[in-house]
Protein backbone atom coordinates (compact mmCIF):
# COMPACT_ATOMS: atom_id res chain seq x y z
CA UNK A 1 0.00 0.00 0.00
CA UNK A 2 1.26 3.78 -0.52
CA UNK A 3 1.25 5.34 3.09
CA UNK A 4 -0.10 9.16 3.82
CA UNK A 5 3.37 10.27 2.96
CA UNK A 6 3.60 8.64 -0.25
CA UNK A 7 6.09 5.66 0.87
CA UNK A 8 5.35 1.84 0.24
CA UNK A 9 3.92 0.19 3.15
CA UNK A 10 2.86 -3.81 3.61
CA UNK A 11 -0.29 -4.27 6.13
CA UNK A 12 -1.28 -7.47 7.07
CA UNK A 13 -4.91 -6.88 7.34
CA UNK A 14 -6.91 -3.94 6.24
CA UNK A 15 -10.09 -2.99 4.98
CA UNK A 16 -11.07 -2.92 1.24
CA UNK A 17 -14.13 -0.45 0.43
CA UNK A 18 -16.33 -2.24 -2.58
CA UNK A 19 -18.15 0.65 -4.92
CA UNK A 20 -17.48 4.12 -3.27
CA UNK A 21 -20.12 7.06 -3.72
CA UNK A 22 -17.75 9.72 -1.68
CA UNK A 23 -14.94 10.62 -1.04
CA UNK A 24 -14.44 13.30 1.80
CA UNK A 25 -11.25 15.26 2.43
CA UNK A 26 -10.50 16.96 5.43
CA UNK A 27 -8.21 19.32 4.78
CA UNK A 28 -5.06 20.26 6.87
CA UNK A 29 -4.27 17.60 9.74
CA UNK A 30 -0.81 17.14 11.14
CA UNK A 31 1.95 19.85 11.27
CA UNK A 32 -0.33 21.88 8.98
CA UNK A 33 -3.51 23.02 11.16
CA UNK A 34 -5.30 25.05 8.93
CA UNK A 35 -6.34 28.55 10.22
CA UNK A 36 -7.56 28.67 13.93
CA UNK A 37 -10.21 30.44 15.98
CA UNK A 38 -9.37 32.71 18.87
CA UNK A 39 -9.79 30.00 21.63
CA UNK A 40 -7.11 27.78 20.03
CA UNK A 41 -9.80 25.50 17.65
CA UNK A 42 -8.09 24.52 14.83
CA UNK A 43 -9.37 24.35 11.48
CA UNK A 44 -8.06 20.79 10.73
CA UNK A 45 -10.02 19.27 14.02
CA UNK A 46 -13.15 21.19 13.12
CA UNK A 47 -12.29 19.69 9.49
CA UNK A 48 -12.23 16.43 10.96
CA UNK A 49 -14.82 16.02 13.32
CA UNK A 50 -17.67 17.67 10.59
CA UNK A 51 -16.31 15.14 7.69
CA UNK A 52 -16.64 12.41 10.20
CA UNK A 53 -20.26 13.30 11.09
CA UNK A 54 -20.87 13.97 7.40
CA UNK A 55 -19.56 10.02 6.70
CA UNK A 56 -21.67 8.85 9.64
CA UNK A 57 -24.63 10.48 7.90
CA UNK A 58 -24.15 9.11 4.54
CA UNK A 59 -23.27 5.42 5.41
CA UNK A 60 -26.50 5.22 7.55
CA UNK A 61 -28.30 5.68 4.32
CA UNK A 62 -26.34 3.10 2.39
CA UNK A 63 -23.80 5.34 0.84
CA UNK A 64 -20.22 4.13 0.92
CA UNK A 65 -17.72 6.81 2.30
CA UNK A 66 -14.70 7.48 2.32
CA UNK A 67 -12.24 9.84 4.22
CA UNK A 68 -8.85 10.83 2.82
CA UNK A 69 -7.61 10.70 7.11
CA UNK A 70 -9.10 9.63 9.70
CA UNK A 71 -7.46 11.62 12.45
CA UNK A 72 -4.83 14.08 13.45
CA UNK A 73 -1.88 13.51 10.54
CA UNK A 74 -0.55 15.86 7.59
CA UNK A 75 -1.40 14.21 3.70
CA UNK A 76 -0.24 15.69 1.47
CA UNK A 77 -2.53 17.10 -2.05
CA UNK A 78 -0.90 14.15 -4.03
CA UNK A 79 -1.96 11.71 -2.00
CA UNK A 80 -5.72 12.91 -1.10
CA UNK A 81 -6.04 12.92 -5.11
CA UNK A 82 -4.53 9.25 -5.39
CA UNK A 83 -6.91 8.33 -2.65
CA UNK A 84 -10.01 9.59 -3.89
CA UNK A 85 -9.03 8.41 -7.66
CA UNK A 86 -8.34 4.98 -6.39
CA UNK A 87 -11.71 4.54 -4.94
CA UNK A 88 -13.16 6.11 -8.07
CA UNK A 89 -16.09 7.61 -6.76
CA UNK A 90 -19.39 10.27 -7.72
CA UNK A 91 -18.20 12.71 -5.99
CA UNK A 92 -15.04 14.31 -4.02
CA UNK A 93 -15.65 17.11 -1.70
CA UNK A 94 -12.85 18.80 0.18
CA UNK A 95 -13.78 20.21 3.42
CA UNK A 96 -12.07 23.71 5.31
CA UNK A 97 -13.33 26.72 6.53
CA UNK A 98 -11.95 30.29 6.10
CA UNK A 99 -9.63 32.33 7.67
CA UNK A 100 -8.41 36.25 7.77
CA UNK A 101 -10.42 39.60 7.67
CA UNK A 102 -13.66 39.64 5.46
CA UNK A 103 -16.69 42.43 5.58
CA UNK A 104 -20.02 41.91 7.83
CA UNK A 105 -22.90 40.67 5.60
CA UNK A 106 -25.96 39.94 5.78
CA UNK A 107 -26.37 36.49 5.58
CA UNK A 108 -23.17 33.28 5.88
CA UNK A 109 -19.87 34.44 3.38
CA UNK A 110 -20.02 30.23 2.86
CA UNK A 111 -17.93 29.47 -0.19
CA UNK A 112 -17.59 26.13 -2.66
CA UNK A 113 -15.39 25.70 -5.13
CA UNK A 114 -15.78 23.37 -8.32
CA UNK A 115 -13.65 22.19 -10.83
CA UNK A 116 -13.45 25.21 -13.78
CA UNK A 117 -14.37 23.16 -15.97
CA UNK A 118 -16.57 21.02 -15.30
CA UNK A 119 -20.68 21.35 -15.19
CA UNK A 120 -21.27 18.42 -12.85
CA UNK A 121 -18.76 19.76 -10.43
CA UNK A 122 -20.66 23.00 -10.66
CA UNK A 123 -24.36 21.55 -10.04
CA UNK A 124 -22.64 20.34 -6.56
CA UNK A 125 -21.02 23.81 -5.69
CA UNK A 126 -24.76 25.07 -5.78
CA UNK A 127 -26.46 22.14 -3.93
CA UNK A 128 -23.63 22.56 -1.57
CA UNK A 129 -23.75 26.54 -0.89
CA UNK A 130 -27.45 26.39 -0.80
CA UNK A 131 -27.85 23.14 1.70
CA UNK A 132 -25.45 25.38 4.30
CA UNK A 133 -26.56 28.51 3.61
CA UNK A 134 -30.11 27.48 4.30
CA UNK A 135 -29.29 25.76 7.47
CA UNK A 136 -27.42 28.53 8.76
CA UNK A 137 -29.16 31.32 7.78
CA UNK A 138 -32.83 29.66 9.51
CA UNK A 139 -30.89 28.66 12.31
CA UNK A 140 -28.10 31.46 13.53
CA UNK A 141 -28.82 34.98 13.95
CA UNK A 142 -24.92 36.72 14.53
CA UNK A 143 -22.59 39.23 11.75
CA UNK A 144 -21.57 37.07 9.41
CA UNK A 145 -18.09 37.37 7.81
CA UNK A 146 -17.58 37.07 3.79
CA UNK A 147 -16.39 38.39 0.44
CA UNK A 148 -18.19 39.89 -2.09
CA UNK A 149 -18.28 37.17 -4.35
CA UNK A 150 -19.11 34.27 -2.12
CA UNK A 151 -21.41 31.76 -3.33
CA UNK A 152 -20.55 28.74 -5.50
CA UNK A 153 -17.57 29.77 -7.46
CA UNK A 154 -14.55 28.78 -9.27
CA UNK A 155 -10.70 29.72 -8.94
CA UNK A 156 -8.69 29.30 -12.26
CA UNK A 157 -5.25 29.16 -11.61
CA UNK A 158 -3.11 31.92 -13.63
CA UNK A 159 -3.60 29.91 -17.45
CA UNK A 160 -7.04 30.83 -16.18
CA UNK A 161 -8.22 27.14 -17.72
CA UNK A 162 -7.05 24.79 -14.74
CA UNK A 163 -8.25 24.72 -11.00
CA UNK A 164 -6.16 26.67 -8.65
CA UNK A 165 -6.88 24.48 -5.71
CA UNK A 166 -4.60 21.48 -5.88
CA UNK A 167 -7.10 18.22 -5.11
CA UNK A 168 -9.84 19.77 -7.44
CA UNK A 169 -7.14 20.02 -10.36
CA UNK A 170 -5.70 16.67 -9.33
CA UNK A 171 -9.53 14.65 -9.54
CA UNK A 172 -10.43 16.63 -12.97
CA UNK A 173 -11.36 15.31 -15.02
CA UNK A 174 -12.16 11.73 -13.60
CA UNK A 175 -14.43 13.09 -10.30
CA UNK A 176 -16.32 15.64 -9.97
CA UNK A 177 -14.85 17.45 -7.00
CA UNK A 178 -15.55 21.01 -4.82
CA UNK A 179 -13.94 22.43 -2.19
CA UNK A 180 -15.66 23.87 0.77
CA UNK A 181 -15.10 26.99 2.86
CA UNK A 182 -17.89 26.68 5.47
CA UNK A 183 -17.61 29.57 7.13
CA UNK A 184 -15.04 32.28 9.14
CA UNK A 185 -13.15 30.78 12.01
CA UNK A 186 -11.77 34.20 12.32
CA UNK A 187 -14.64 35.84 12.91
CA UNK A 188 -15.64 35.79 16.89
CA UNK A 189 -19.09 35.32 16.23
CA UNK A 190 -19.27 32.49 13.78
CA UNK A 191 -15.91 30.97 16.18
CA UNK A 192 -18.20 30.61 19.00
CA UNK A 193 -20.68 28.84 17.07
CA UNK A 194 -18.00 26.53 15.59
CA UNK A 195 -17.59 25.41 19.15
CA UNK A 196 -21.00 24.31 19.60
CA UNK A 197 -21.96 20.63 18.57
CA UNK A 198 -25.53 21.50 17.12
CA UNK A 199 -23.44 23.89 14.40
CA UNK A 200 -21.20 20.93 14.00
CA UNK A 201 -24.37 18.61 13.33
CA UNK A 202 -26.05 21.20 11.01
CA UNK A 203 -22.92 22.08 8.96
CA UNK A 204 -22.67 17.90 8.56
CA UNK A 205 -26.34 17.74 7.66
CA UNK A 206 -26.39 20.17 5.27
CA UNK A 207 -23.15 18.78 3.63
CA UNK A 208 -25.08 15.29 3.26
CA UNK A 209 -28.13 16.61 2.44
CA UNK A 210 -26.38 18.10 -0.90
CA UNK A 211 -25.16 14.87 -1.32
CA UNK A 212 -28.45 13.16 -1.74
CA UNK A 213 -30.35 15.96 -4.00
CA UNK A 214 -27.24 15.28 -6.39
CA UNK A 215 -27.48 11.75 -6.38
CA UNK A 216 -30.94 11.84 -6.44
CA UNK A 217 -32.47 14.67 -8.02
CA UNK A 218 -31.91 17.08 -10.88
CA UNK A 219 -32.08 20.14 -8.51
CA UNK A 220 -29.63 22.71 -10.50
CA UNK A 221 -28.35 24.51 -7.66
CA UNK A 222 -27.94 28.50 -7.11
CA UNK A 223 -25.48 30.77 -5.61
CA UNK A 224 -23.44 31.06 -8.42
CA UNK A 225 -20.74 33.90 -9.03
CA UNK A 226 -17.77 35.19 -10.82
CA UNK A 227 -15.40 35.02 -8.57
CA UNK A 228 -12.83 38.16 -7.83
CA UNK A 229 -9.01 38.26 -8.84
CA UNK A 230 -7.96 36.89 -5.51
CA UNK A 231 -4.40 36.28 -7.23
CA UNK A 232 -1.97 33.53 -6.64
CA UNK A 233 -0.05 33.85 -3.43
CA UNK A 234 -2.32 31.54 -0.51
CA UNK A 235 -2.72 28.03 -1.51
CA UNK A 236 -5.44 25.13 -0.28
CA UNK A 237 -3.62 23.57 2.64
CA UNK A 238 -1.85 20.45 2.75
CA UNK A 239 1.05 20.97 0.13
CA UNK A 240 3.73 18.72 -0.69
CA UNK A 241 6.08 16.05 0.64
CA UNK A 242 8.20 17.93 2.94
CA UNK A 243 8.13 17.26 6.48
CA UNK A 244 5.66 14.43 6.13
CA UNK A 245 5.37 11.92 8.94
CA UNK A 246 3.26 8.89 8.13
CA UNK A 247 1.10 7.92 11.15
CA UNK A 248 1.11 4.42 12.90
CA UNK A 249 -0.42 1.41 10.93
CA UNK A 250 -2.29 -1.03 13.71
């Protein structure tokens, strides 16, 4: 087997998946925590912990999932592609949530990301950004954080024809794939409701509940935007190789 790190590894027992519907990456993990919230939650646990509920959500209703970790370790891009194109499955969603300063708005500053180029990677984005939007915007009252152009978006990279976000150009165009910023840990408001395990369970259902109207519908999705020049010089989390410890097998 190829480890998290990208190293050959022999297990003597393990479990093989049979037909997978998703794949969910959490992003960040490891020596790479993601952004963080005042009180010292990082965005890789809250990563974690929603994917995992997500998973929970989807396999009680017969879907097989899969996560690209399963706990606190770095992967690197490479190897969350490889794993979701090895269990070649409907859909990949990556799952983060934002960071840094943003203007007050009216309603959540949720973004998703699909694949430039592809249409059924787009139809997700929308499911996606109205599933949470919807759940948050019934359920929260506080000053959201967000930029002008949030909704379900795209981010070419600078030949303005691929995906800037490494997984999403790495699964196009075999899966369609979108990447998820839920929300702004940096913003106090929102970071206090991050903390709370009812946001946790909404964010979760809301992620599953886009996976089913895809799978099951022909709902088109909305929230769709041209995105702004954001430029080039922040990337998606979980880079390359370097410094890459590969967990413990049991």
């Amino acid at each position: 087997m190829r480890t998290p790190c990208g190293r050959e590894a022999r297990l003597n027992a393990g479990k093989v998946y049979g037909a997978t519907t998703v794949v969910i990456d959490p992003g960040h993990g490891g020596f790479d925590p993601g952004t963080s919230t005042a009180a010292g939650l990082t965005e890789a646990a809250l990563n974690l912990d929603i994917a995992k509920k997500t998973k929970a959500m989807l396999d009680s209703v017969g879907y097989t999932t899969v996560l690209t970790r399963e706990s606190d370790y770095y992967v690197p891009i490479q190897i969350r592609a490889e794993i979701a194109l090895a269990a070649a499955p409907k859909i990949f969603i990556s799952m983060h949530h934002n960071g840094g300063n943003a203007s007050t708005r009216p309603g959540p500053g949720t973004e998703v990301y699909h694949q430039v180029q592809s249409a059924a990677a787009k139809r997700l984005a929308g499911l996606m950004w109205e599933e949470i939007t919807n759940s948050f915007t019934k359920t929260y009252k506080v000053a959201w954080w967000g930029a002008s152009d949030a909704g379900a978006i795209f981010r070419p990279d600078k030949d303005g024809k691929t995906d800037f976000f490494g997984v999403l150009r790495r699964t196009y165009p075999t899966i369609p794939a979108v990447l998820i910023e839920a929300g702004y840990m940096t913003n106090p408001q929102e970071a206090t409701l991050m903390d709370r395990a009812d946001y946790r369970q909404n964010e979760a259902q809301a992620v599953a509940s886009a996976v089913k109207r895809y799978l099951t519908t022909a709902d088109p999705g909305s929230g769709f935007k041209v995105p702004n020049d954001r430029g080039f010089e922040t990337g998606s989390g979980g880079g390359g190789f370097d410094g890459c410890t590969d967990p413990k097998f049991s």
